[in-house]
Protein backbone atom coordinates (compact mmCIF):
# COMPACT_ATOMS: atom_id res chain seq x y z
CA UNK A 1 30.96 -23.17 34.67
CA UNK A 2 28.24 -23.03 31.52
CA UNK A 3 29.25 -24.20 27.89
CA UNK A 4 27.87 -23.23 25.02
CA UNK A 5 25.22 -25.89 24.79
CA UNK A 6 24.01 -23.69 28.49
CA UNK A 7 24.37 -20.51 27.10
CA UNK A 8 21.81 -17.68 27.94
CA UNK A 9 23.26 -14.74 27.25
CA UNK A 10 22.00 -12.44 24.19
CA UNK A 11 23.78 -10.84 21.70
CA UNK A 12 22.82 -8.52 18.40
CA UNK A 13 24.10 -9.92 15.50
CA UNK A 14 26.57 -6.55 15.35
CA UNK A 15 29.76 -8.49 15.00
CA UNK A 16 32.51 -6.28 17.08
CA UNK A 17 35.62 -7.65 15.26
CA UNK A 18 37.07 -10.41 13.10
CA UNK A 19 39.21 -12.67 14.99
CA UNK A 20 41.88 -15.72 13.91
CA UNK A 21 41.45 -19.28 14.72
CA UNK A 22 45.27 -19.61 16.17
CA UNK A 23 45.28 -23.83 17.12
CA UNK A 24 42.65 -26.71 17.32
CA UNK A 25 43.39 -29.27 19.10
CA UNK A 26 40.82 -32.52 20.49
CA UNK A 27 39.75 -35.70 19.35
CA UNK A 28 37.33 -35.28 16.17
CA UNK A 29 34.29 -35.12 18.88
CA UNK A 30 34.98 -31.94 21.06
CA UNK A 31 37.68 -29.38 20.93
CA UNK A 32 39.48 -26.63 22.36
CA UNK A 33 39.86 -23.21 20.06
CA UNK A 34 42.21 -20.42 20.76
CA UNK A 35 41.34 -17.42 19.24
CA UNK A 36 43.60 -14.54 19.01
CA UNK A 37 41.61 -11.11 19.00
CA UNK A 38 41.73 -7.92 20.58
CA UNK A 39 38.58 -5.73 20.91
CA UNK A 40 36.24 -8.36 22.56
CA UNK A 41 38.83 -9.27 24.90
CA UNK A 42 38.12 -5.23 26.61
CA UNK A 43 37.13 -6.44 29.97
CA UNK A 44 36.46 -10.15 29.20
CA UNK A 45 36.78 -12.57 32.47
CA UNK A 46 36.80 -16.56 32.35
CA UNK A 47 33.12 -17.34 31.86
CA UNK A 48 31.88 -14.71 29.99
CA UNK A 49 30.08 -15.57 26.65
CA UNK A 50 31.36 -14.52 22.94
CA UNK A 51 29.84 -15.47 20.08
CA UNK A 52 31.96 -17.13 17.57
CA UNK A 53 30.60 -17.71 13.68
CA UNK A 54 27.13 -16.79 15.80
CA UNK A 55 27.77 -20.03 18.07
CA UNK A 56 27.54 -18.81 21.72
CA UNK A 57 30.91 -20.42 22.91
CA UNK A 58 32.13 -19.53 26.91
CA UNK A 59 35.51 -18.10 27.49
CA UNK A 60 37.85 -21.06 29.82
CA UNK A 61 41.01 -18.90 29.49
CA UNK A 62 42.86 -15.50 28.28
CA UNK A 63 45.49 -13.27 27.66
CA UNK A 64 46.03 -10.05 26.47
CA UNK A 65 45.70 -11.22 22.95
CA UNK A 66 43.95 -14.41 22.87
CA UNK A 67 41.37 -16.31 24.82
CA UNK A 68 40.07 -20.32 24.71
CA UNK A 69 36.55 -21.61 24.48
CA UNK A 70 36.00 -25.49 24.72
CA UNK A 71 33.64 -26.80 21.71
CA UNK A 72 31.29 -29.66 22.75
CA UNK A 73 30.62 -32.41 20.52
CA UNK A 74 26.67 -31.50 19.93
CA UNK A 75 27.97 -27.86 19.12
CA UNK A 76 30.40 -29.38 16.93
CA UNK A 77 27.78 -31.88 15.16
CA UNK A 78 25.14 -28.65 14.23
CA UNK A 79 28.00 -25.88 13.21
CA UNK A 80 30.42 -25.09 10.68
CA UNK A 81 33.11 -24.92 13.71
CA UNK A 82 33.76 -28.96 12.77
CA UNK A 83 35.66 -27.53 9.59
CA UNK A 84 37.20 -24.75 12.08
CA UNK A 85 41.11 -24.61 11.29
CA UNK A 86 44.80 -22.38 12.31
CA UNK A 87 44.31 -19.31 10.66
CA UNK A 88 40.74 -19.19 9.86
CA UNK A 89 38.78 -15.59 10.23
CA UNK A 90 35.56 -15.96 12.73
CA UNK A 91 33.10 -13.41 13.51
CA UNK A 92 33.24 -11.85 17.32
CA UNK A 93 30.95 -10.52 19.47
CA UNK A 94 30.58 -10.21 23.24
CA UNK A 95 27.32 -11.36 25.04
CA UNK A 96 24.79 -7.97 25.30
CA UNK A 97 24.96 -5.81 28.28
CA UNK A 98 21.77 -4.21 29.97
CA UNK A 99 21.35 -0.62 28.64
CA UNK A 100 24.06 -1.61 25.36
CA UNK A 101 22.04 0.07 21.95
CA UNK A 102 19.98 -2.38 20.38
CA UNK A 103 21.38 -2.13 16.75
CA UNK A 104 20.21 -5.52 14.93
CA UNK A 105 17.66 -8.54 16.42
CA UNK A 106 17.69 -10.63 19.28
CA UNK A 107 20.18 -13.27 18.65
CA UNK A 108 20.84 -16.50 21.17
CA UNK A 109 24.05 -17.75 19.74
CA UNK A 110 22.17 -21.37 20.05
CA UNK A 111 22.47 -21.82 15.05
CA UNK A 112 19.31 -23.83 14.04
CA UNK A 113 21.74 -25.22 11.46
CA UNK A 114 23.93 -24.77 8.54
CA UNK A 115 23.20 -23.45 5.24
CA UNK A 116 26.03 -23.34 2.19
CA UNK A 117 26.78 -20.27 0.07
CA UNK A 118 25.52 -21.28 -3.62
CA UNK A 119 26.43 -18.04 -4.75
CA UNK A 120 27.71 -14.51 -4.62
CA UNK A 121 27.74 -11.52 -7.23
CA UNK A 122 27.99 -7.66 -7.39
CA UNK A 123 24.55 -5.97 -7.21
CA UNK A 124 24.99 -1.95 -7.12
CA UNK A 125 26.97 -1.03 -4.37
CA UNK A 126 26.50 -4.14 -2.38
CA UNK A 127 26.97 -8.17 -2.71
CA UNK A 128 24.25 -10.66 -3.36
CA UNK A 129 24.38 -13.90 -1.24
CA UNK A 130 22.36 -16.74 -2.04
CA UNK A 131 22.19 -19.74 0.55
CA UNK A 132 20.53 -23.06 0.71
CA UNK A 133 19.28 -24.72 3.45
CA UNK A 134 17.10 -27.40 4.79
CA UNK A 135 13.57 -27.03 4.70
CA UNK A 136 13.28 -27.18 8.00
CA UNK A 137 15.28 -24.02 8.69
CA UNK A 138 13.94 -22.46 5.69
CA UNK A 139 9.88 -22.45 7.17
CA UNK A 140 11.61 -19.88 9.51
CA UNK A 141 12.46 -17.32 6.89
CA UNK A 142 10.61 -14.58 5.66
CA UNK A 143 11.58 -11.57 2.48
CA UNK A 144 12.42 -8.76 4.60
CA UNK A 145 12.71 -10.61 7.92
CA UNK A 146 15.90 -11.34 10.23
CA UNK A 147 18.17 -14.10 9.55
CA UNK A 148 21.88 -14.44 11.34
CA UNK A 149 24.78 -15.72 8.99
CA UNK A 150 28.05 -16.91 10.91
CA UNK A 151 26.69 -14.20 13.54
CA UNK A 152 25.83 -11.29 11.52
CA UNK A 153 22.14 -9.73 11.60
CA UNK A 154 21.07 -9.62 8.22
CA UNK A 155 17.83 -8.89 6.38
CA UNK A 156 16.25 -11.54 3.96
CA UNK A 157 15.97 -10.86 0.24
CA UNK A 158 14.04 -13.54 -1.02
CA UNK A 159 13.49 -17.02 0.03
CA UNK A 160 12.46 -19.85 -2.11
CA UNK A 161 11.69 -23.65 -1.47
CA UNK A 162 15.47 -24.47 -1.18
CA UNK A 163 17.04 -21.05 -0.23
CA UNK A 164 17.02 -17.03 0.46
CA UNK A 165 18.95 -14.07 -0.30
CA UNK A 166 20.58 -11.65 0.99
CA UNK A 167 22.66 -8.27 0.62
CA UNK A 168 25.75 -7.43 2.06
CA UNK A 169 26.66 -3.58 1.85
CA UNK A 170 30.19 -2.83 1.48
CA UNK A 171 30.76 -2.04 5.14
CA UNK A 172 29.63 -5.42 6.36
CA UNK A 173 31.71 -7.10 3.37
CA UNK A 174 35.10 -5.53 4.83
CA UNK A 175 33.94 -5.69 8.53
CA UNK A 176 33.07 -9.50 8.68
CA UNK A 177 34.41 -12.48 7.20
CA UNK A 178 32.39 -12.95 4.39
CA UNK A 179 35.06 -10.94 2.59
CA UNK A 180 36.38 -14.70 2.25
CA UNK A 181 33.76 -16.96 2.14
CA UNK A 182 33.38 -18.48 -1.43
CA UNK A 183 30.59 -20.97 -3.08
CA UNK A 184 29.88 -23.94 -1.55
CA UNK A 185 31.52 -22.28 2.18
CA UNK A 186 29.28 -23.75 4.66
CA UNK A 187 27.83 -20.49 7.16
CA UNK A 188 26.00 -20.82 10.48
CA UNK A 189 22.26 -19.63 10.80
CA UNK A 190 19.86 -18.93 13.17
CA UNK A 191 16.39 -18.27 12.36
CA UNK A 192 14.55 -15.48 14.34
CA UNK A 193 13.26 -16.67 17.35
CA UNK A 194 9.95 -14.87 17.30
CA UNK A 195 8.63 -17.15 14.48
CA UNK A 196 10.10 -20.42 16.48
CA UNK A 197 7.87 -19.06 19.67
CA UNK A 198 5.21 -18.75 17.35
CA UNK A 199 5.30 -22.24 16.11
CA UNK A 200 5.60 -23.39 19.38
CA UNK A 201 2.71 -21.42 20.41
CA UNK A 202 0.37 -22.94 18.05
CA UNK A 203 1.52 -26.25 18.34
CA UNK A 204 0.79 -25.87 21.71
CA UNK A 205 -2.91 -25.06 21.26
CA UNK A 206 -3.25 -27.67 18.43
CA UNK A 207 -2.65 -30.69 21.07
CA UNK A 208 -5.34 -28.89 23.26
CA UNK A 209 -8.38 -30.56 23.61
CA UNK A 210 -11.41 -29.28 21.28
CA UNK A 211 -13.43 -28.02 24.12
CA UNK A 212 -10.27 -26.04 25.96
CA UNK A 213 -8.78 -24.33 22.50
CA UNK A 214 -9.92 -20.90 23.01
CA UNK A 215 -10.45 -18.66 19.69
CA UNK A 216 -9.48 -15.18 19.33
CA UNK A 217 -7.66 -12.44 21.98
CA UNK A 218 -9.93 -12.61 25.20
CA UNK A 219 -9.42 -11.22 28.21
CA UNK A 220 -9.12 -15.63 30.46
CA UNK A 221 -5.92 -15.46 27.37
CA UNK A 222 -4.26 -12.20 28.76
CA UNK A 223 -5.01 -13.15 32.04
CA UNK A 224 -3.48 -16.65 31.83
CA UNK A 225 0.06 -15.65 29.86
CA UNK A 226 0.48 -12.96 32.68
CA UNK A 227 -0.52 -9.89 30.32
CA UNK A 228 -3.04 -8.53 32.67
């Protein structure tokens, strides 16, 4: 059976419902979490994947109103689900089916990190977030790119050297639990993957040697990544 530090399923950042943390129970370094919800469980079977707060987590057991997910300690370590406790709100949604609408970005349920709310306030219609996080998390986001917060596709304000924005319409305020999160509430995030493949990319070609970097588009570069 996967965990969540296996987890390849995809999801959208859409979340489907709020659901409530109903017992914790383990030793400090792992736990088990029983969540009581109703929408996500349409169809669930043991092993399926839901993400919870954004953190792909695999269902061990359910019921007609609840189901289990066991929490490993390096999930536990990188995500706000450490401070998880009875009768806490968490985001839902179930892992993407082929041929499902495509409503926000590709989301992997695997959070870069955590990043704590320094600040919320009325702005027109909707609510302005702003959250800081680590540098390292932060190279990742761009003003008007994707960012997921606690599981929710969202797009980025601003960003500055020690945080971003962002604005939450009324909808998503209602629909999700930021209706309760307050200043200095820590949130999962996960950066967009494009710009971590993109990194990746270049790093790649950096530790090339001189004489096999290749510069520009050419045909021997389509050829070799499996584009023609």
């Amino acid at each position: 059976m996967r965990n969540e530090e296996e987890c390849d399923a995809m999801f959208t950042g859409l979340v489907e419902e709020v659901g409530v943390v109903e017992s914790v129970t383990g030793d400090g370094k792992a736990c088990r979490m029983v969540i009581r919800a109703e929408r996500v469980l349409e169809g669930v079977r043991i092993g399926d994947s839901i993400a919870v707060n954004g953190v792909c987590l695999t269902v061990t057991s359910h019921s007609d109103r609840h189901f289990s997910v066991d929490v490993m300690p390096e999930t536990l370590n990188k995500t706000s689900l450490r401070q998880a406790k009875r009768g806490q709100i968490v985001n839902l949604e179930r892992a993407m089916r082929l041929g499902d609408r495509f409503g926000g970005h590709i989301v992997s349920g695997h959070v870069d990190g955590t990043g704590t709310i320094l600040s919320r306030h009325p702005h027109a219609n909707a609510v302005l977030f702003r959250i800081g996080a680590e540098p390292d998390l932060l190279k990742y986001v761009v003003p008007r790119g994707s960012i997921c917060l606690d599981g929710i596709s969202l797009t980025v304000v601003d960003v500055d050297a020690e945080s971003f924005s962002v604005s939450i319409i009324p909808h998503t305020l209602v629909h999700t639990n930021l209706r309760d999160k307050q200043i200095r509430d820590p949130v999962n995030l996960e950066a967009d993957v494009i710009g971590k493949y993109v990194e990746r990319l270049l790093a790649w070609r950096s530790e090339q040697p001189q004489q096999e970097r290749r510069t520009g588009l050419t045909p021997e570069f389509l050829r070799e990544h499996g584009f023609l």
